[in-house]
Protein backbone atom coordinates (compact mmCIF):
# COMPACT_ATOMS: atom_id res chain seq x y z
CA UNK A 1 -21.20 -15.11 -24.27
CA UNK A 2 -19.71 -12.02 -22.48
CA UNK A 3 -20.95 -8.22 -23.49
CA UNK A 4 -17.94 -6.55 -24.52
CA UNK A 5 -18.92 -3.80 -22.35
CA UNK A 6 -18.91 -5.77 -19.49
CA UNK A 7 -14.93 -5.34 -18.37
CA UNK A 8 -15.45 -1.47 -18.59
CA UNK A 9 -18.25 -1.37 -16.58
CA UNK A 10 -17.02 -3.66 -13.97
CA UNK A 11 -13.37 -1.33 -14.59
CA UNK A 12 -15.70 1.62 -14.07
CA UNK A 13 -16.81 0.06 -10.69
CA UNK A 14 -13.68 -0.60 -9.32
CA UNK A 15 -12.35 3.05 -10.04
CA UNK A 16 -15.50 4.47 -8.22
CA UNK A 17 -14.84 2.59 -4.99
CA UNK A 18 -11.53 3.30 -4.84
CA UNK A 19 -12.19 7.25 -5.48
CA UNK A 20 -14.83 6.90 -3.10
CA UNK A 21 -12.77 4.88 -0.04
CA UNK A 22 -10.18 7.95 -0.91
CA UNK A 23 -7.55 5.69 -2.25
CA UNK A 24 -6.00 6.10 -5.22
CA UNK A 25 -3.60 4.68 -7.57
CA UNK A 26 -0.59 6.73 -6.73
CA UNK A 27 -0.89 5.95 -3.01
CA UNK A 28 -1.87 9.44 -2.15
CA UNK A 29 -4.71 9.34 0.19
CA UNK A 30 -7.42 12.02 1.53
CA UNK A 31 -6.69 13.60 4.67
CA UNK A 32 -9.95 14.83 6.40
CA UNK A 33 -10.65 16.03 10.04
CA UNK A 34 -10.42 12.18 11.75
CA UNK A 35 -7.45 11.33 9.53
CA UNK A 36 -4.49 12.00 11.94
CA UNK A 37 -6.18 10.26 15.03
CA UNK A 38 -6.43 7.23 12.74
CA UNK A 39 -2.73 7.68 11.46
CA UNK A 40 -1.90 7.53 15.00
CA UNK A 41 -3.82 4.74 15.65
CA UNK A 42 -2.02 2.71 13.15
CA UNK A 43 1.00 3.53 14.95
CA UNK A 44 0.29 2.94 18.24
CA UNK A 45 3.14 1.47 20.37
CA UNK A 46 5.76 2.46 17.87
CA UNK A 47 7.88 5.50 17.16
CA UNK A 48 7.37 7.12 13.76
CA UNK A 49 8.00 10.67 12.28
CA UNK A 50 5.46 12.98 10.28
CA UNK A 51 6.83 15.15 7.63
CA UNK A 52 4.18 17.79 6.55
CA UNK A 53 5.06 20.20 3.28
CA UNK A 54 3.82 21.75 0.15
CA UNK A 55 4.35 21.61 -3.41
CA UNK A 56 5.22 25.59 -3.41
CA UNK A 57 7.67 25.19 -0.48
CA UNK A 58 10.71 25.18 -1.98
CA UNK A 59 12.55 24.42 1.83
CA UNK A 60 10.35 21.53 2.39
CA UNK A 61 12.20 20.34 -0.88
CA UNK A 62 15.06 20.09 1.09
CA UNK A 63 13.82 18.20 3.92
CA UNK A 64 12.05 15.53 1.23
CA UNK A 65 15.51 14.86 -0.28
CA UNK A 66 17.22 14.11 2.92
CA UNK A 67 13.92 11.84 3.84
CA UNK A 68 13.75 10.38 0.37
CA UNK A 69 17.78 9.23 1.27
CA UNK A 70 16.85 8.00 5.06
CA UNK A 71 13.80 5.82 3.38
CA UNK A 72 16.11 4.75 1.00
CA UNK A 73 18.62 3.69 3.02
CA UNK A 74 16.25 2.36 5.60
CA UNK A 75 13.23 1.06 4.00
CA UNK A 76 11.50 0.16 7.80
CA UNK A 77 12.01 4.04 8.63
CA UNK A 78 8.65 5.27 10.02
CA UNK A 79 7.47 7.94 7.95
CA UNK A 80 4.61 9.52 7.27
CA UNK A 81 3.95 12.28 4.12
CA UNK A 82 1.14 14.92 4.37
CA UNK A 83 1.03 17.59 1.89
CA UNK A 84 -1.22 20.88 3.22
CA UNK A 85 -2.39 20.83 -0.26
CA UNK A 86 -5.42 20.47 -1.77
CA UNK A 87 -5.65 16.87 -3.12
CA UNK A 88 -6.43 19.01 -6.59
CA UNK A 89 -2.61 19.61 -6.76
CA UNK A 90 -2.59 15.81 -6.87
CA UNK A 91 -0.36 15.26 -10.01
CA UNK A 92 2.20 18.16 -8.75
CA UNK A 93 3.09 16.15 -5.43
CA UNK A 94 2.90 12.61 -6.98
CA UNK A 95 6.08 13.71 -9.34
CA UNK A 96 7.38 15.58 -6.11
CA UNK A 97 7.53 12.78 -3.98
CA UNK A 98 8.82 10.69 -7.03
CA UNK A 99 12.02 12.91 -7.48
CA UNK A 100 12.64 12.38 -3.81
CA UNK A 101 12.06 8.79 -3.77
CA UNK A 102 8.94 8.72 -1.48
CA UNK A 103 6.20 7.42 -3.49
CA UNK A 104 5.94 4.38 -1.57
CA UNK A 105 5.55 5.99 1.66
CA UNK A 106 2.01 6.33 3.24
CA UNK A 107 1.15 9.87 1.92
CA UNK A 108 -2.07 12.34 2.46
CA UNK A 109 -3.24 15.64 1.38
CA UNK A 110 -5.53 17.74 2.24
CA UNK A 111 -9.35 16.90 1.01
CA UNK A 112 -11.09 19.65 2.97
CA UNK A 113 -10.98 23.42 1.98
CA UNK A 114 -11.52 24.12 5.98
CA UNK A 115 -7.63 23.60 6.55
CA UNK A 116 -7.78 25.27 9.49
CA UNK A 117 -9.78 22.71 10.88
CA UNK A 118 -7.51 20.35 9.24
CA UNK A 119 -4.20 21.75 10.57
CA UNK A 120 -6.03 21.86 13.93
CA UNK A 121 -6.54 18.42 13.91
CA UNK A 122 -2.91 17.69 13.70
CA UNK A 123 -1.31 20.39 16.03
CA UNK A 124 -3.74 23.46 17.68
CA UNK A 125 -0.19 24.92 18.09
CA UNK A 126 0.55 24.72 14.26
CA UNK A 127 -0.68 27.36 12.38
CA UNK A 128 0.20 26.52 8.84
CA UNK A 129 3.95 27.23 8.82
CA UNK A 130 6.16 24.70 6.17
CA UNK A 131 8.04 22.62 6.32
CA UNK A 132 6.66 21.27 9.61
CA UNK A 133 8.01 17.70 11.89
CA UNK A 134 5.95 15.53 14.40
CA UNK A 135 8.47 13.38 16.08
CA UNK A 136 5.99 10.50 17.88
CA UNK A 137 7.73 7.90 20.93
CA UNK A 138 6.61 5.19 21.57
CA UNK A 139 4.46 6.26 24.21
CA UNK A 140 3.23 9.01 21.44
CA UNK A 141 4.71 11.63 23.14
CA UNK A 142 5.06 13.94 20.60
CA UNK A 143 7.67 16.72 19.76
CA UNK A 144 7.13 19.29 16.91
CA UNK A 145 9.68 21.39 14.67
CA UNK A 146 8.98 24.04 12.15
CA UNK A 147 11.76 24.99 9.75
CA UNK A 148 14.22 22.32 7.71
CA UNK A 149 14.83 19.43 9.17
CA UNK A 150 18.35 18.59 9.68
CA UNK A 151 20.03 15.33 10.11
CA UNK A 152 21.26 16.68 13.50
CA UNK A 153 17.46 17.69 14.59
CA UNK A 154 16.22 14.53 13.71
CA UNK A 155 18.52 12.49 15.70
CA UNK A 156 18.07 14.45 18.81
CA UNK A 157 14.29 14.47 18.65
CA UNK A 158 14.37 10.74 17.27
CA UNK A 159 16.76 8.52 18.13
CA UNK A 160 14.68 5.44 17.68
């Protein structure tokens, strides 16, 4: 016979790892100081665009709608989310990213309250202005742009 309280603990055990691998149910995942060389990493060899903003930034708003529609349209476009948040503002950027139809795209935020190291770790040039665009080639060259993304900008720093 099973012990009732034997699907709750083994529920309980499953919701640990996960909180402890830094995944979680809404696919937002901690970003620490090694997180964008891995991000990279898992692009290597292909173009793909990184879109960092903030729940208070009401102009990264406007860039997230017009990604949210490119995703949409496109569901092989190569985005990445990260939110300079702390993760604590979790719930906030889940319904965000919702509204904007991005909740399926691979999304981080900030886990460390030394975001200076963390935005350091991204750009040394970037120094916390929102929103903020990493265009990466192929080759990973990279090309940054601070400000609102237009659809103009985007196709001349990635025409992939």
């Amino acid at each position: 016979m099973i012990d009732a309280a034997l699907p709750r603990l083994v529920l309980g055990a499953v919701l640990s790892l996960v909180a402890v691998q830094g995944v979680h149910a809404d696919n937002i995942q901690d970003f620490g100081p090694q997180t964008f060389a891995q991000i990279k990493s898992q692009h290597a060899g292909k173009p793909f665009i990184v879109s960092l903003w903030s729940v208070d930034c009401a102009p990264c708003r406007v860039e997230l709608d017009m990604l949210g529609k490119l995703k949409q349209a496109d569901a092989d476009f190569p985005l990445v989310v990260i939110s300079s948040d702390s993760i604590d503002k979790r719930e906030e950027a889940v319904d965000i990213l919702q509204g904007y139809g991005l909740d399926g795209v691979p999304t981080w935020m900030f886990a460390d309250t030394f975001v200076e190291r963390l935005r350091f770790s991204i750009d040394p040039q970037w120094y916390g202005e929102l929103p903020r665009s990493y265009f990466f080639a192929p080759d990973h060259s990279m090309k940054a742009h601070s400000g609102i993304l237009t659809a103009d900008k985007l196709a001349e720093f990635f025409p992939y």
